[in-house]
Protein backbone atom coordinates (compact mmCIF):
# COMPACT_ATOMS: atom_id res chain seq x y z
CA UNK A 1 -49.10 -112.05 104.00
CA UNK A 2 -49.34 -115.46 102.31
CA UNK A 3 -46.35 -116.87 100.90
CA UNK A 4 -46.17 -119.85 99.09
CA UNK A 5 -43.48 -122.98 98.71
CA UNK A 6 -42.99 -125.77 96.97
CA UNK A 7 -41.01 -128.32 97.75
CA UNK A 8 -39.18 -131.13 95.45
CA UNK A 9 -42.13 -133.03 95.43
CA UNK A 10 -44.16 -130.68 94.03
CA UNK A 11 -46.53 -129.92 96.54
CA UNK A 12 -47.11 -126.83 97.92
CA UNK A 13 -47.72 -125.30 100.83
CA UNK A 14 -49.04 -121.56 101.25
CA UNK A 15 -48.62 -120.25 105.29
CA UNK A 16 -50.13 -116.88 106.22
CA UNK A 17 -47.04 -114.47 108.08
CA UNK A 18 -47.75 -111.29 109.85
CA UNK A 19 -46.57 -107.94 108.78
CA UNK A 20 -43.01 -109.36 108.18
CA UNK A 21 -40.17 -107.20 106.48
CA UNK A 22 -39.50 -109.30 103.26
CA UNK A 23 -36.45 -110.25 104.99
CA UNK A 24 -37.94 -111.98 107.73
CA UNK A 25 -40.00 -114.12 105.94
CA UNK A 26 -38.17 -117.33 106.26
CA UNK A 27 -36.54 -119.27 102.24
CA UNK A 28 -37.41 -122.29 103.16
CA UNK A 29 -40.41 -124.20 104.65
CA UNK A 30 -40.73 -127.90 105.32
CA UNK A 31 -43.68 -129.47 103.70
CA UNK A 32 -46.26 -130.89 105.84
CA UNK A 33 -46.95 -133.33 103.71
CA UNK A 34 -43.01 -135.15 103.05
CA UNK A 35 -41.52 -133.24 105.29
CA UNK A 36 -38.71 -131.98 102.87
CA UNK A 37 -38.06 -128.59 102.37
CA UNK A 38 -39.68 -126.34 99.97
CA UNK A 39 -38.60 -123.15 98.45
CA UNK A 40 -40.51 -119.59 98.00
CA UNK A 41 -38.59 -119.16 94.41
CA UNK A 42 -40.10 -122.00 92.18
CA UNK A 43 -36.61 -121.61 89.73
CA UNK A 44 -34.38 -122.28 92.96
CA UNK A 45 -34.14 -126.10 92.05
CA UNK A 46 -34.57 -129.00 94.61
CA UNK A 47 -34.43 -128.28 98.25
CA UNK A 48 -32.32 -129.84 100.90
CA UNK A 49 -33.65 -132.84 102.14
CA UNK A 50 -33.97 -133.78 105.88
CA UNK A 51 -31.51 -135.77 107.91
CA UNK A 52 -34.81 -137.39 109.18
CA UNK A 53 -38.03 -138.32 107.73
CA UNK A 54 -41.15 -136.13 108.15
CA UNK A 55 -42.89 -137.70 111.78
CA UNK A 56 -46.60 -136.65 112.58
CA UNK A 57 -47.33 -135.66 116.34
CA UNK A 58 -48.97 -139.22 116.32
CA UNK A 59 -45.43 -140.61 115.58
CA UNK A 60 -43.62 -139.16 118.17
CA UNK A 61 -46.64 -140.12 120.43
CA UNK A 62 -46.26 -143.47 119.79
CA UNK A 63 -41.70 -143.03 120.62
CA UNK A 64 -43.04 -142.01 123.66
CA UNK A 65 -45.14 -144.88 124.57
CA UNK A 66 -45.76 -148.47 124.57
CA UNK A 67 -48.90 -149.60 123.65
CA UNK A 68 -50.06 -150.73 127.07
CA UNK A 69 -49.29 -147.01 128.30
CA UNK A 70 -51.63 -145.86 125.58
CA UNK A 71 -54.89 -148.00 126.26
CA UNK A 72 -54.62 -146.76 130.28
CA UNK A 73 -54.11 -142.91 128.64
CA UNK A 74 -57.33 -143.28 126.57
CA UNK A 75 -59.16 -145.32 129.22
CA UNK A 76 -58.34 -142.73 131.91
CA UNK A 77 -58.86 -140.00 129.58
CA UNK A 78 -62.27 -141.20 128.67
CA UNK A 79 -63.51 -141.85 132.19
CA UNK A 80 -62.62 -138.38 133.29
CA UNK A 81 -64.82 -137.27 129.91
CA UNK A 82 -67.91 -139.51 130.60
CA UNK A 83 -67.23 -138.17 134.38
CA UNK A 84 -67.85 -134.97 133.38
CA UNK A 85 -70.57 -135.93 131.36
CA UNK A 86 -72.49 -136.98 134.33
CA UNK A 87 -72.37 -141.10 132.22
CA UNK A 88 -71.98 -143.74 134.67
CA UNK A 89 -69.28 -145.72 134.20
């Protein structure tokens, strides 16, 4: 069942739930695209913002490491890829 939110932006964001009960099927949703939170009831006003700002997977990614840590991730993970490629290198 699609369900569709907007947030106080004004985008809006439609995910797909299962068979929920009406009940079950969560007010709020945070947009994907400003991370605030959007509302299924377009009248309900402005939503509640976050305490923190909307962070990509990428973001948190880069928390996690330094930069040097990245370029031996990516180098590793591409040698194992042309490895199994059968590319010398």
């Amino acid at each position: 069942m699609p369900v569709t939110y907007r947030c106080p932006q004004g985008h809006e964001t439609t995910p797909v739930f299962a068979d929920l009960a009406g009940d079950e099927i969560p007010e709020c949703w945070d947009c994907p695209r400003c991370g605030r939170s959007g509302s299924r009831h377009p009248d309900a006003g402005r939503g509640r913002s976050r305490a923190e700002p909307y962070k990509s997977h990428l973001d948190y990614a880069k928390e996690r490491r330094t930069p040097a840590e990245a370029e031996e991730v990516l180098a590793r993970a591409l040698g194992e890829l042309r490895r199994s490629r059968g590319e010398p290198g």
